[in-house]
C-alpha atoms as a PDB file:
ATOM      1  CA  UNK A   1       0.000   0.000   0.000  1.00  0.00           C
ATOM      2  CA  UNK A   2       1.575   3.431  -1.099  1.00  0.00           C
ATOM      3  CA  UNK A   3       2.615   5.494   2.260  1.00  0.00           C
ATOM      4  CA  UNK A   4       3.168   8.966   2.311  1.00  0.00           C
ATOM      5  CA  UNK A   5       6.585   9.576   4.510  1.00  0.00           C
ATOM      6  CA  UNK A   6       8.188  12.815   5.351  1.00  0.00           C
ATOM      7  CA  UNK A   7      11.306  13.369   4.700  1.00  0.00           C
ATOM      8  CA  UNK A   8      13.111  15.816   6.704  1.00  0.00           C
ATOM      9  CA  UNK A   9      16.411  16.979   4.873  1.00  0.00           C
ATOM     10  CA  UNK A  10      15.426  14.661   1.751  1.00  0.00           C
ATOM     11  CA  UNK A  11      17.285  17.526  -0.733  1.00  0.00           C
ATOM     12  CA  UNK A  12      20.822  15.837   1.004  1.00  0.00           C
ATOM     13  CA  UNK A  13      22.987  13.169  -0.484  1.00  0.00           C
ATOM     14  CA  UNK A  14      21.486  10.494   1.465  1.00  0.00           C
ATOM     15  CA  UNK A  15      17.879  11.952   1.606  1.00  0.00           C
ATOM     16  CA  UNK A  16      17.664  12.322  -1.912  1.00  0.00           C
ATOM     17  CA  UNK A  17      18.741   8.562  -2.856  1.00  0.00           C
ATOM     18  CA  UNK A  18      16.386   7.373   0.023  1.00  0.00           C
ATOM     19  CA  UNK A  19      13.165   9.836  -1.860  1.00  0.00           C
ATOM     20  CA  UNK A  20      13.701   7.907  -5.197  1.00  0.00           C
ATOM     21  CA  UNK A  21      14.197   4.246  -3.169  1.00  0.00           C
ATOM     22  CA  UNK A  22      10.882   5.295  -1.912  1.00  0.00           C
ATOM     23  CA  UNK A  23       9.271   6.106  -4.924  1.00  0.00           C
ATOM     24  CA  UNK A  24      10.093   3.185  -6.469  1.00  0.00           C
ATOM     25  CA  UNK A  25       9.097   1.196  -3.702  1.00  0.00           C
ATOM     26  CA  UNK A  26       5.367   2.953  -4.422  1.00  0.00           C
ATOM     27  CA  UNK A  27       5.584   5.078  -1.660  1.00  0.00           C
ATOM     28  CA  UNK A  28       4.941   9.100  -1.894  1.00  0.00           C
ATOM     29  CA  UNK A  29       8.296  11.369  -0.436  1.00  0.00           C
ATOM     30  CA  UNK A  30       7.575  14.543   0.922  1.00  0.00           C
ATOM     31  CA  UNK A  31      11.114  16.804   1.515  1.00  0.00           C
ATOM     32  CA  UNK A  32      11.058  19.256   4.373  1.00  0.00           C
ATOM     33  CA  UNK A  33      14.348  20.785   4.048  1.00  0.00           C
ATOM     34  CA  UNK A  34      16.332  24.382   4.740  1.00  0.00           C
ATOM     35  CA  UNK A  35      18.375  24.015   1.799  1.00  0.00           C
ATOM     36  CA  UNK A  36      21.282  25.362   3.877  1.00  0.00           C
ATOM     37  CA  UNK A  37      23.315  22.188   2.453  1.00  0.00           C
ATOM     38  CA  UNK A  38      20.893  20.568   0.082  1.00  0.00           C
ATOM     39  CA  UNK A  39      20.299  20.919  -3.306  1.00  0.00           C
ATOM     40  CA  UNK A  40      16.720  21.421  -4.769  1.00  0.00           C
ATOM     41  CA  UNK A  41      17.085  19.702  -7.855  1.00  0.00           C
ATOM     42  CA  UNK A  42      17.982  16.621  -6.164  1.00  0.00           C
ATOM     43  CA  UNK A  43      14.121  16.576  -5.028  1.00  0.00           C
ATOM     44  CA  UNK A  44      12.194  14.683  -8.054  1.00  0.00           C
ATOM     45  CA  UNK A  45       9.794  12.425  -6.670  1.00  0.00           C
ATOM     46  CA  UNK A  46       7.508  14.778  -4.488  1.00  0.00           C
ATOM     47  CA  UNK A  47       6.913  17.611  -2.909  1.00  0.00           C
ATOM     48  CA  UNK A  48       9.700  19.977  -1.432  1.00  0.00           C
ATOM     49  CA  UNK A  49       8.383  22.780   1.244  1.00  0.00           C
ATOM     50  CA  UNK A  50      11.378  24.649   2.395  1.00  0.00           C
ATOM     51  CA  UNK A  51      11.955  25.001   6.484  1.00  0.00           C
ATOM     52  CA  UNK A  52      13.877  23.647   9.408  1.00  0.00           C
ATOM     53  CA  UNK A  53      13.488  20.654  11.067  1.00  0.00           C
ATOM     54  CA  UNK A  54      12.310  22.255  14.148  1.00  0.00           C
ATOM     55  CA  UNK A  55       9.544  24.566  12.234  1.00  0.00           C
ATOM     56  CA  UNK A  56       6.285  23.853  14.392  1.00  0.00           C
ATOM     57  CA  UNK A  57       4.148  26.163  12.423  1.00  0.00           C
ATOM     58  CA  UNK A  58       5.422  24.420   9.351  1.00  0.00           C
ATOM     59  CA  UNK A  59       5.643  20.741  10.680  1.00  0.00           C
ATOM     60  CA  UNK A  60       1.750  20.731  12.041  1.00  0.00           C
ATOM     61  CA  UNK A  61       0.548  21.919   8.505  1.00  0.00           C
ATOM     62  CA  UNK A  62       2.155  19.172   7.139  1.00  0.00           C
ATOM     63  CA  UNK A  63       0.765  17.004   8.959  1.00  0.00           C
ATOM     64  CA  UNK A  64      -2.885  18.393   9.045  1.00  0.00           C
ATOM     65  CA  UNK A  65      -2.180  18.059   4.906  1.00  0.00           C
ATOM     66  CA  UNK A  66      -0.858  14.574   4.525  1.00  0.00           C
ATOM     67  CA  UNK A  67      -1.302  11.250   6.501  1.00  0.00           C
ATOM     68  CA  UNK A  68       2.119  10.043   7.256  1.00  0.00           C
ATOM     69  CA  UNK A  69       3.228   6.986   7.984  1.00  0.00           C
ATOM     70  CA  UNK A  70       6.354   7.891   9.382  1.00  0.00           C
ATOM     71  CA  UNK A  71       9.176  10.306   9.277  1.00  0.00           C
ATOM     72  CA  UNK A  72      12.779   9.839   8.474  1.00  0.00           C
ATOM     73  CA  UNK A  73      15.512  12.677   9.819  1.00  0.00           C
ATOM     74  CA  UNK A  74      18.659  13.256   8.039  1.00  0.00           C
ATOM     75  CA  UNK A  75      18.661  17.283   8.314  1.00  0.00           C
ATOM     76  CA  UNK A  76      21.864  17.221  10.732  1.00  0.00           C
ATOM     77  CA  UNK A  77      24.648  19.200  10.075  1.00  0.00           C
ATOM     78  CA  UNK A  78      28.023  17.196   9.944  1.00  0.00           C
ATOM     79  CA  UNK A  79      30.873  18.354   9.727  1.00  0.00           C
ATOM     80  CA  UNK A  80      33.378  16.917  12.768  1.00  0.00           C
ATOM     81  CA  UNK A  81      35.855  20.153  12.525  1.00  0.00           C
ATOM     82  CA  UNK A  82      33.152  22.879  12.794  1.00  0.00           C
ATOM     83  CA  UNK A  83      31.442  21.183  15.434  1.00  0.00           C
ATOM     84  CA  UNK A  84      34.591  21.627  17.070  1.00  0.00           C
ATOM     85  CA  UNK A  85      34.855  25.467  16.606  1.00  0.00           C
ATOM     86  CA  UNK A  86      31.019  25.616  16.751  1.00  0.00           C
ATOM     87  CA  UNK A  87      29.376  23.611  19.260  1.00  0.00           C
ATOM     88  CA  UNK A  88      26.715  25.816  19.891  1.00  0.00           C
ATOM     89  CA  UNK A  89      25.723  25.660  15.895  1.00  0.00           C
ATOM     90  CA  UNK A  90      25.789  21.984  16.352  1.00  0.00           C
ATOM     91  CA  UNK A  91      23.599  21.293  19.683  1.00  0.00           C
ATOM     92  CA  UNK A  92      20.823  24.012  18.065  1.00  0.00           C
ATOM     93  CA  UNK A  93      20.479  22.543  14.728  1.00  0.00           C
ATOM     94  CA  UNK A  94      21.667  18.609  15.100  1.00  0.00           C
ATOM     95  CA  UNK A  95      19.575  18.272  19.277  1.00  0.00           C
ATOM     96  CA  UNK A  96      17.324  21.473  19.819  1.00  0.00           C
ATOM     97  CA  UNK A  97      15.664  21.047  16.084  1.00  0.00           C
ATOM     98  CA  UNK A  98      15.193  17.595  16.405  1.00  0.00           C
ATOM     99  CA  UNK A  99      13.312  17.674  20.298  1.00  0.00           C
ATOM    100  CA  UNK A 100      10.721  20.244  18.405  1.00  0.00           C
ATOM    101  CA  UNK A 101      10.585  17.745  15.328  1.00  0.00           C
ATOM    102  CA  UNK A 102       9.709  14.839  17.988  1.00  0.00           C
ATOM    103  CA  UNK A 103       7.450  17.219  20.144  1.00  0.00           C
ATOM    104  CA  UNK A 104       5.236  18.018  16.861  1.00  0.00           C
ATOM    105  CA  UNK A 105       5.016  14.303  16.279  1.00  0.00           C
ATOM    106  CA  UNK A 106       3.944  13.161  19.455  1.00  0.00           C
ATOM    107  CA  UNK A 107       0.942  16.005  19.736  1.00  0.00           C
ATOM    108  CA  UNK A 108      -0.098  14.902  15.867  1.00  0.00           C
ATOM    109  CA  UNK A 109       0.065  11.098  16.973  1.00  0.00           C
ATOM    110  CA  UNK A 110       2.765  10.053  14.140  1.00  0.00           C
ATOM    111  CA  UNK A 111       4.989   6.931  16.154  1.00  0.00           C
ATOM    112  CA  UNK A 112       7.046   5.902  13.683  1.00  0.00           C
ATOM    113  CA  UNK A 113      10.730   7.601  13.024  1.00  0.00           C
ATOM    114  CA  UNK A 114      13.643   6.875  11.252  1.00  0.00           C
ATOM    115  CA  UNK A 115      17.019   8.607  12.982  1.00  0.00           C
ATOM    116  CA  UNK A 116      20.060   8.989  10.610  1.00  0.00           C
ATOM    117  CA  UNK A 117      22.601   8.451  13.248  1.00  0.00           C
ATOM    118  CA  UNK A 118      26.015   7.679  12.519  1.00  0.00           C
ATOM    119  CA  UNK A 119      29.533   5.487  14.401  1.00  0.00           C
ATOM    120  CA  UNK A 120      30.783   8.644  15.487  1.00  0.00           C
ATOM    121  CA  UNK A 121      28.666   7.467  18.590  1.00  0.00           C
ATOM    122  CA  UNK A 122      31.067   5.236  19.514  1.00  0.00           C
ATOM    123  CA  UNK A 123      34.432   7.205  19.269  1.00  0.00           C
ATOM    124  CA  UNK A 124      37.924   5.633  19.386  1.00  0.00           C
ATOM    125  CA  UNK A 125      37.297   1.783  19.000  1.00  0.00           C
ATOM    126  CA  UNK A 126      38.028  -0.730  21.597  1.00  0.00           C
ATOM    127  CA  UNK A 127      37.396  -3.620  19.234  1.00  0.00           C
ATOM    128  CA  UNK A 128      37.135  -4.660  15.772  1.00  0.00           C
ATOM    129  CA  UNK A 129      34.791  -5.010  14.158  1.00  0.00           C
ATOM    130  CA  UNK A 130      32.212  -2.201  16.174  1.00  0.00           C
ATOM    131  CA  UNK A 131      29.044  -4.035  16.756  1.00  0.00           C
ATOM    132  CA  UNK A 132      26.174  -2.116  18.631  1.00  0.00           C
ATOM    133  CA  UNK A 133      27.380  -3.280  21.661  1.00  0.00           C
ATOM    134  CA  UNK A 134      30.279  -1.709  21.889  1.00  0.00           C
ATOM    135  CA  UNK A 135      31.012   1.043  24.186  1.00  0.00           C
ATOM    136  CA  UNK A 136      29.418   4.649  23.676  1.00  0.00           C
ATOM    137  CA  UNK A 137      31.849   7.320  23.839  1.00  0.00           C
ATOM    138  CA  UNK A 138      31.899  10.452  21.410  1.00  0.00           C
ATOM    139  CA  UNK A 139      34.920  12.519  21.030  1.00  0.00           C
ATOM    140  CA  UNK A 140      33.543  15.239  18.959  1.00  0.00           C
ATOM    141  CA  UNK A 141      30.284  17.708  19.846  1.00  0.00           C
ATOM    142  CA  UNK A 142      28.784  15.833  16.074  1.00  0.00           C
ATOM    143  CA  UNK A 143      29.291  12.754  17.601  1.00  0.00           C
ATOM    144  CA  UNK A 144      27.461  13.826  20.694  1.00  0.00           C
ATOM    145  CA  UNK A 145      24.737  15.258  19.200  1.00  0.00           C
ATOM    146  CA  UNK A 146      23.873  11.753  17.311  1.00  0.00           C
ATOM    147  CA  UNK A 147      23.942  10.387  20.849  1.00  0.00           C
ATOM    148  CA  UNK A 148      21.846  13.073  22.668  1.00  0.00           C
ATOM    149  CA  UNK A 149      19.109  12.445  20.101  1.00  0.00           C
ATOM    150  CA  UNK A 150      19.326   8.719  20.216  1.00  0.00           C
ATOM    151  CA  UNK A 151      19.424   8.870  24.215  1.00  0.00           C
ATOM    152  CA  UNK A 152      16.161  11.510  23.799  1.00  0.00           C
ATOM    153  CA  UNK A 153      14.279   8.773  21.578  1.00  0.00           C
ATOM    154  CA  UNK A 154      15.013   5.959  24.596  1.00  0.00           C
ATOM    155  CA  UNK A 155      13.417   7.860  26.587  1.00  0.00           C
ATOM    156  CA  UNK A 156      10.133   9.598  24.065  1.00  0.00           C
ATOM    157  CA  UNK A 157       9.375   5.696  23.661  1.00  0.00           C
ATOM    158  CA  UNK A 158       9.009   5.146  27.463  1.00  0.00           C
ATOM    159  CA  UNK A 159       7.365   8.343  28.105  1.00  0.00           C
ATOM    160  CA  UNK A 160       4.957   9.003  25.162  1.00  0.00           C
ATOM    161  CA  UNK A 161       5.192   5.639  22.990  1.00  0.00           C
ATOM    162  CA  UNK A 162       7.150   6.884  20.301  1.00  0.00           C
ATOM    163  CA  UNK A 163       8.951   4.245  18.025  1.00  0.00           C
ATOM    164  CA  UNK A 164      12.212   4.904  16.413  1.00  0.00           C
ATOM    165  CA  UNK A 165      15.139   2.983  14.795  1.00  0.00           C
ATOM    166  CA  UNK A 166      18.628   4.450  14.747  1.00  0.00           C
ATOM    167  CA  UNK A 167      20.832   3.808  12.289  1.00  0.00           C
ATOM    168  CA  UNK A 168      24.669   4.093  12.552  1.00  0.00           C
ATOM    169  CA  UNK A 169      26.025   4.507   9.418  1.00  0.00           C
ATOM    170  CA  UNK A 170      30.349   4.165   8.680  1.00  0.00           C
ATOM    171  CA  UNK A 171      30.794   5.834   5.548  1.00  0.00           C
ATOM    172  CA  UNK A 172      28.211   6.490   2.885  1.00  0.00           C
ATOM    173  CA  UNK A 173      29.472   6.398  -0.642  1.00  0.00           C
ATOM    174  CA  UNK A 174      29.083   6.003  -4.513  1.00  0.00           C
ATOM    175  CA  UNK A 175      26.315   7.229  -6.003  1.00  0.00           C
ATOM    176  CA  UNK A 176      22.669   6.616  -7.959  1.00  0.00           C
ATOM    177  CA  UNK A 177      23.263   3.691 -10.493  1.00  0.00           C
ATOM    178  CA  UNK A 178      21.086   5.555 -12.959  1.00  0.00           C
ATOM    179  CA  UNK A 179      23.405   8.691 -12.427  1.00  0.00           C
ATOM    180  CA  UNK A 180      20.277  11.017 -11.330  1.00  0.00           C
ATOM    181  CA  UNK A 181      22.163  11.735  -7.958  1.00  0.00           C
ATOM    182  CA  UNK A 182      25.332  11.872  -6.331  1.00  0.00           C
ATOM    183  CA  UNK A 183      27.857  13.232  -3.896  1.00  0.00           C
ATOM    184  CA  UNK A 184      27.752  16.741  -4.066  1.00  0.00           C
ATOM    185  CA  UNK A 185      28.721  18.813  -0.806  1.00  0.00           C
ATOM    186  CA  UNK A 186      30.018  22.308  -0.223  1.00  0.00           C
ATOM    187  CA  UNK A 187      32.392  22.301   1.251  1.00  0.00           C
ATOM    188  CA  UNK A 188      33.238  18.498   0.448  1.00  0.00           C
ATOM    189  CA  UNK A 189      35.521  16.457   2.743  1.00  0.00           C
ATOM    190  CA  UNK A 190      34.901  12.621   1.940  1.00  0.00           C
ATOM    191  CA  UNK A 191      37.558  10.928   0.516  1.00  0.00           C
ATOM    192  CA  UNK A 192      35.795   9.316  -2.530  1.00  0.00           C
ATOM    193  CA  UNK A 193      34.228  12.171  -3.982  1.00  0.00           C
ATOM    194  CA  UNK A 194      37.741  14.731  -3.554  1.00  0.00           C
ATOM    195  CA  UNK A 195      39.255  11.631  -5.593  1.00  0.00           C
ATOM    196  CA  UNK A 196      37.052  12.034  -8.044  1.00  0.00           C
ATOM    197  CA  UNK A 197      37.495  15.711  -8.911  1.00  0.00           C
ATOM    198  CA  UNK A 198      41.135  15.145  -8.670  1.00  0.00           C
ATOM    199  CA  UNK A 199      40.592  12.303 -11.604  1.00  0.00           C
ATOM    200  CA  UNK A 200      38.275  15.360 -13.205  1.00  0.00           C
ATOM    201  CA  UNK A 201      40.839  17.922 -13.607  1.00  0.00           C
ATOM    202  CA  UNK A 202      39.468  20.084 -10.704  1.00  0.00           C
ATOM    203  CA  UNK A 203      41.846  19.302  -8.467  1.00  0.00           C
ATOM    204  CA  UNK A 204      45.395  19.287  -8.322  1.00  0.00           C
ATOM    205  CA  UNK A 205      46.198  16.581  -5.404  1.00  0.00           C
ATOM    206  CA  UNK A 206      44.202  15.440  -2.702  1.00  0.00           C
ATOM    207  CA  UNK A 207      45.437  15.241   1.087  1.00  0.00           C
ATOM    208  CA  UNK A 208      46.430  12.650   3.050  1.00  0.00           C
ATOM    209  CA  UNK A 209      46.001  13.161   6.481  1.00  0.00           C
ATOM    210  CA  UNK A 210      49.010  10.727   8.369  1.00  0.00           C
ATOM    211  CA  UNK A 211      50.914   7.919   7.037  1.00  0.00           C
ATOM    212  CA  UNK A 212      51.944   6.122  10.116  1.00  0.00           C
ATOM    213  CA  UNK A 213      49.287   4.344  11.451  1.00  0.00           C
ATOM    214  CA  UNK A 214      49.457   1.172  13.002  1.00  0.00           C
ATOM    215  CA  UNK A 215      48.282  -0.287   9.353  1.00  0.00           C
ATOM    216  CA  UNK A 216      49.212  -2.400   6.817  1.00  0.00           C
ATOM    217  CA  UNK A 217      49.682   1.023   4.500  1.00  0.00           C
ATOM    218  CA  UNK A 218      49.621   3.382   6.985  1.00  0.00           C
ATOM    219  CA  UNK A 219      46.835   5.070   6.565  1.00  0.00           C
ATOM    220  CA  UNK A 220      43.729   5.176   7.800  1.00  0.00           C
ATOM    221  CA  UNK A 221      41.220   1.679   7.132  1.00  0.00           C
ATOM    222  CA  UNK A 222      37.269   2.922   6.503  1.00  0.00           C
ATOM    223  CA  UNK A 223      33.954   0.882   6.160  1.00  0.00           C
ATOM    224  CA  UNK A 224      31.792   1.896   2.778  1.00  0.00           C
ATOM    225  CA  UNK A 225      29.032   1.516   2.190  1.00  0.00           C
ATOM    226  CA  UNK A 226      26.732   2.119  -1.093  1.00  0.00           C
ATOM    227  CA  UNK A 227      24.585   5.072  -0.883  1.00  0.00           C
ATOM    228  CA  UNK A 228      21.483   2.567  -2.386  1.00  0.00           C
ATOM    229  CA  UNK A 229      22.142  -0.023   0.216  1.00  0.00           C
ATOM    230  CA  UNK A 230      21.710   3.045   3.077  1.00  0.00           C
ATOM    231  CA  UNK A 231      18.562   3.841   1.089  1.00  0.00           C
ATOM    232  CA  UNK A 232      17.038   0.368   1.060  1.00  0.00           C
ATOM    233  CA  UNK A 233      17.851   0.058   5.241  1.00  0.00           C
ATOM    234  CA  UNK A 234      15.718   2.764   5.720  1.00  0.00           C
ATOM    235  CA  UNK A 235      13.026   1.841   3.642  1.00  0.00           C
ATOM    236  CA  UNK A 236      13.436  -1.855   5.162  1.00  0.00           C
ATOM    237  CA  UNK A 237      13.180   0.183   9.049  1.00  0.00           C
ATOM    238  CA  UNK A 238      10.343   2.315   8.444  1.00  0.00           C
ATOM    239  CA  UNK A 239       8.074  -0.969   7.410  1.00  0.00           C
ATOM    240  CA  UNK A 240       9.807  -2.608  10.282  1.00  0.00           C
ATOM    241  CA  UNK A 241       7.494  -0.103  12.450  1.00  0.00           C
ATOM    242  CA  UNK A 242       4.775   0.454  10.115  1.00  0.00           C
ATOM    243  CA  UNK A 243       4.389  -3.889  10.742  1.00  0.00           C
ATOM    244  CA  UNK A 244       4.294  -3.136  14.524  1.00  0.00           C
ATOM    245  CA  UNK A 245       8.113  -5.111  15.210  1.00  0.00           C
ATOM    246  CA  UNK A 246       9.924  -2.660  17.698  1.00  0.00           C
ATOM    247  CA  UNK A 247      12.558  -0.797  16.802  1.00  0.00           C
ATOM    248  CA  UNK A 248      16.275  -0.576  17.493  1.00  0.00           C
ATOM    249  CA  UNK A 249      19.799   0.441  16.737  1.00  0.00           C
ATOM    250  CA  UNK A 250      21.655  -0.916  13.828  1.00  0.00           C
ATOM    251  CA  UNK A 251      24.967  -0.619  12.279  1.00  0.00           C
ATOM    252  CA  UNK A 252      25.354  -0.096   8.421  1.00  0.00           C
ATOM    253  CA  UNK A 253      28.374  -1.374   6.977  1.00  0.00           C
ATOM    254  CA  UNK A 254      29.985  -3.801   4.898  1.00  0.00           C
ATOM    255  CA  UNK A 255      32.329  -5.170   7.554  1.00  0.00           C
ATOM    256  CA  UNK A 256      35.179  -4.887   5.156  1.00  0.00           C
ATOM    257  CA  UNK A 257      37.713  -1.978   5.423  1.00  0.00           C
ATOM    258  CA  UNK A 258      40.040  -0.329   2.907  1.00  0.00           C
ATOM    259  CA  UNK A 259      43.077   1.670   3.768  1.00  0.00           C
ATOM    260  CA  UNK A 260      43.309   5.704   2.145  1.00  0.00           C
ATOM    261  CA  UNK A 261      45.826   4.399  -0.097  1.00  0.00           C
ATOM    262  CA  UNK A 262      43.933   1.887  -1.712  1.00  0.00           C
ATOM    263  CA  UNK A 263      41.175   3.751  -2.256  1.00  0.00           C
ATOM    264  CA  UNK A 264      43.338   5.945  -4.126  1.00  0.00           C
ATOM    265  CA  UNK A 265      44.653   2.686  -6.287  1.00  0.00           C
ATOM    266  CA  UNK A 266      41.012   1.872  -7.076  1.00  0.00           C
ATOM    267  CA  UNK A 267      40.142   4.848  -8.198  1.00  0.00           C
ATOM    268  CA  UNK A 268      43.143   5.109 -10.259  1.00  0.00           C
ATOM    269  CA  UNK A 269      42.657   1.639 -11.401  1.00  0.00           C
ATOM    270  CA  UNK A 270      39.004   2.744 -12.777  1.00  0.00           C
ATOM    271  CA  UNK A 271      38.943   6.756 -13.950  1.00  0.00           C
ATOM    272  CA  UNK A 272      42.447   5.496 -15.713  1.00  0.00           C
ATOM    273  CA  UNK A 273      43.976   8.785 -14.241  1.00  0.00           C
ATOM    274  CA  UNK A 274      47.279   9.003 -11.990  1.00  0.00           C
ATOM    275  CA  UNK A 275      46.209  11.377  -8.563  1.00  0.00           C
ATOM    276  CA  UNK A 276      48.503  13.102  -6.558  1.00  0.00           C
ATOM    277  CA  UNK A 277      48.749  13.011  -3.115  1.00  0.00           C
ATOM    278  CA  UNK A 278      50.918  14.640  -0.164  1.00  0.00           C
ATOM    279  CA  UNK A 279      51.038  13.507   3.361  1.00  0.00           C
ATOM    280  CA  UNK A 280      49.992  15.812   5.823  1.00  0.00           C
ATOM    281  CA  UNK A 281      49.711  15.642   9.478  1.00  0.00           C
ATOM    282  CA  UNK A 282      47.079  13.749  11.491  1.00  0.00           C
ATOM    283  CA  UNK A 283      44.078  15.214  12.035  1.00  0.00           C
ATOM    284  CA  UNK A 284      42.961  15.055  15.894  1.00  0.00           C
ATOM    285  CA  UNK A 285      40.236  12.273  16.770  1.00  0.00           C
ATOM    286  CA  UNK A 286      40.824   9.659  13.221  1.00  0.00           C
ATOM    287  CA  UNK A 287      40.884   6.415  14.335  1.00  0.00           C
ATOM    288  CA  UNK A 288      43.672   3.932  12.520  1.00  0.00           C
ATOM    289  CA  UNK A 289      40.323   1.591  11.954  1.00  0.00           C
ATOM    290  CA  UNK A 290      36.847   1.486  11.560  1.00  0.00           C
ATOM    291  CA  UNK A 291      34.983  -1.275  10.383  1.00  0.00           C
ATOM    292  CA  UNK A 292      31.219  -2.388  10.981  1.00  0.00           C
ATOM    293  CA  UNK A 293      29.683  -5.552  12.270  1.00  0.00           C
ATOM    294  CA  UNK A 294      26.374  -4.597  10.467  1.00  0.00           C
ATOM    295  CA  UNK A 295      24.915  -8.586  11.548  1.00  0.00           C
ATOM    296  CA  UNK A 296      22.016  -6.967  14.063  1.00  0.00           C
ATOM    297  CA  UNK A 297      20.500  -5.099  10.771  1.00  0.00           C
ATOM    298  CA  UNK A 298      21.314  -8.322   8.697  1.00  0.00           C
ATOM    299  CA  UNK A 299      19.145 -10.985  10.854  1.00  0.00           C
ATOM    300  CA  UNK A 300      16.846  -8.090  12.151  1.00  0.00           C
ATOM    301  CA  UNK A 301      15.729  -6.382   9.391  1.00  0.00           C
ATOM    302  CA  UNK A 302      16.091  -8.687   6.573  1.00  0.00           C
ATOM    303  CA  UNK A 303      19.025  -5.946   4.851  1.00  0.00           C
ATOM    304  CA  UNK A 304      20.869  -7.210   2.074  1.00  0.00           C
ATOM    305  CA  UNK A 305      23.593  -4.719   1.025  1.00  0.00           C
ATOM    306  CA  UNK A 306      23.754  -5.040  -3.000  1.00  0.00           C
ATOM    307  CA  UNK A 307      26.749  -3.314  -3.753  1.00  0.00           C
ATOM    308  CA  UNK A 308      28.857  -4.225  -1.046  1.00  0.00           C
ATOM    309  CA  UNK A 309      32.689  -4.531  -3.182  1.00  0.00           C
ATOM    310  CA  UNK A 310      34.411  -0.601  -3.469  1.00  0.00           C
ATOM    311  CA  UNK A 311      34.918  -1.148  -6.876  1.00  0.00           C
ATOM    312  CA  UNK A 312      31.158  -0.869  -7.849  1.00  0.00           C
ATOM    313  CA  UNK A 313      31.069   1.931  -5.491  1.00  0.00           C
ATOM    314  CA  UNK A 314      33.371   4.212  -6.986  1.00  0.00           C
ATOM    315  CA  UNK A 315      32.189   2.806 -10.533  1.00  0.00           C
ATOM    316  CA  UNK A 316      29.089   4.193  -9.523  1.00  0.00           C
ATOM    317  CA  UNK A 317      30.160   7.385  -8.027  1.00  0.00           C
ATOM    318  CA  UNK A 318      32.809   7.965 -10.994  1.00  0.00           C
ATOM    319  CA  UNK A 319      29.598   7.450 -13.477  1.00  0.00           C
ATOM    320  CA  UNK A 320      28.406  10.419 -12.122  1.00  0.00           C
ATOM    321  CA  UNK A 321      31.093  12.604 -11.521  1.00  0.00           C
ATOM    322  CA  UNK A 322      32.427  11.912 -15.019  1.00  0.00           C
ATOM    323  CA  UNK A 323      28.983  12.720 -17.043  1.00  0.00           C
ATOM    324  CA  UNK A 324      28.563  15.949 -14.729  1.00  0.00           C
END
């Protein structure tokens, strides 16, 4: 049966791919989003009304409009360095925003929300791979903020019945198979996507930060993950509620890492282009490793990543850089 879900921060990178998953799951989108970071034109298959998160005057006429069957919130800010030098910025937008999102579903009766969280929750890793059991402990004020709002659900389900999954995502990548979206942030800062316009001519080198980790390169060892397969685990938690199972935290991952330096081979290997790169210093709070156990969201909620090998990631992501 076709559900109409609100999508807070849908013109994103992640919001948009999860709009079209929805949409072609037969489901209606509808984007509430500032536009502060996201990109209008990345908002095809519904609706887009522009306002924050927080927006009670515009939140309640959305709901008096359309029936929802749930929400989904992605409208955080996130970059880890400004948080640093901008806490305050962070704990409005990422925590304040998000308590008058929940309040406005609670008084229109909505219960079922989808929280894009992230593995920042868990901080510097005391084990390999992280499953959801390991230990909470944030080093940055982004990181904290993910945890506020996932401590705040905990305790909206106990008090008013609320039901939310969390999902922790490592690090979101490629981009629509089709080529309608991709990775497109200003300022940008993930690794794939600076690659990318280093293989395009539109940058000269690309940085990387330390080379003497305790790695088998060096260099720093990430999870990715396929934006598509982030868009079909929220579509997969949202009718996890909608069916009345409770909800949860899960991991999203492939449970396979890859070091900086051999992301930069792959990429070489498939744009056919030689990029530069200079060491630079360590930046504070990068862990040598982080790699998912995503087996909770596996057995739980039925996930099956479909692009799980980095080669069809940055095929994917290249696809679209290259026709851009």
């Amino acid at each position: 049966m076709k559900q109409n879900v609100l999508i807070i921060g849908g013109a994103g990178y992640i919001g948009s791919h999860v709009c079209k998953y929805l949409a072609q799951k037969g489901h209606h989108p509808v984007v509430l989003d500032n536009l502060v970071y996201g990109h209008g034109n990345a908002v095809k298959w519904g609706p887009l009304i522009k306002g924050n998160a927080g927006d009670t005057e515009i939140l309640n006429k959305l709901f008096s409009d359309y029936k929802f069957s749930g929400v989904m919130h992605f409208a955080a800010f996130a970059y880890v360095g400004e948080s640093v030098k901008d806490p305050a910025r962070y704990y409005r937008n990422n925590v304040c925003e998000t308590i008058n999102l929940l309040d406005a579903l609670i008084a229109n009766k909505i219960s079922n929300f989808i929280f894009s969280s992230s593995c920042a929750v868990y901080g510097e890793p005391v084990e390999i791979p992280i499953t959801e059991q390991h230990p909470l402990n944030p080093v940055n004020p982004y990181g904290r903020t993910k945890l506020m709002v996932e401590q705040i659900l905990d305790d909206y389900e106990k008090a008013y019945g609320l039901k939310s999954i969390c999902l922790r995502y490592f690090n979101a990548a490629g981009a629509d198979p089709d080529g309608e979206l991709g990775e497109d942030h200003e300022p940008e800062t993930h690794l794939i996507p600076l690659l990318l316009e280093a293989a395009a001519g539109k940058r000269d080198a690309i940085h990387i930060f330390g080379d003497d980790y305790p790695t088998k390169d060096g260099t720093c060892i990430r999870d990715y993950i396929h934006i598509n397969d982030l868009a079909q685990a929220h579509v997969t938690a949202l009718e996890r509620l909608i069916n009345g199972l409770p909800g949860g935290k899960y991991n999203l991952g492939n449970g396979k890492g890859y070091s900086v330096k051999e992301v930069i081979e792959t990429v070489n290997q498939i744009t056919g282009r030689k990029i530069l790169s200079k060491i630079q210093d360590r930046r504070p709070g990068d862990p040598p490793i982080l790699i998912a156990s995503a087996k909770k969201a596996l057995n739980e909620l039925g996930w099956k990543p479909e692009y799980p090998d980095l080669d069809t990631i940055i095929k994917t992501a290249w696809a679209w850089h290259r026709d851009r």
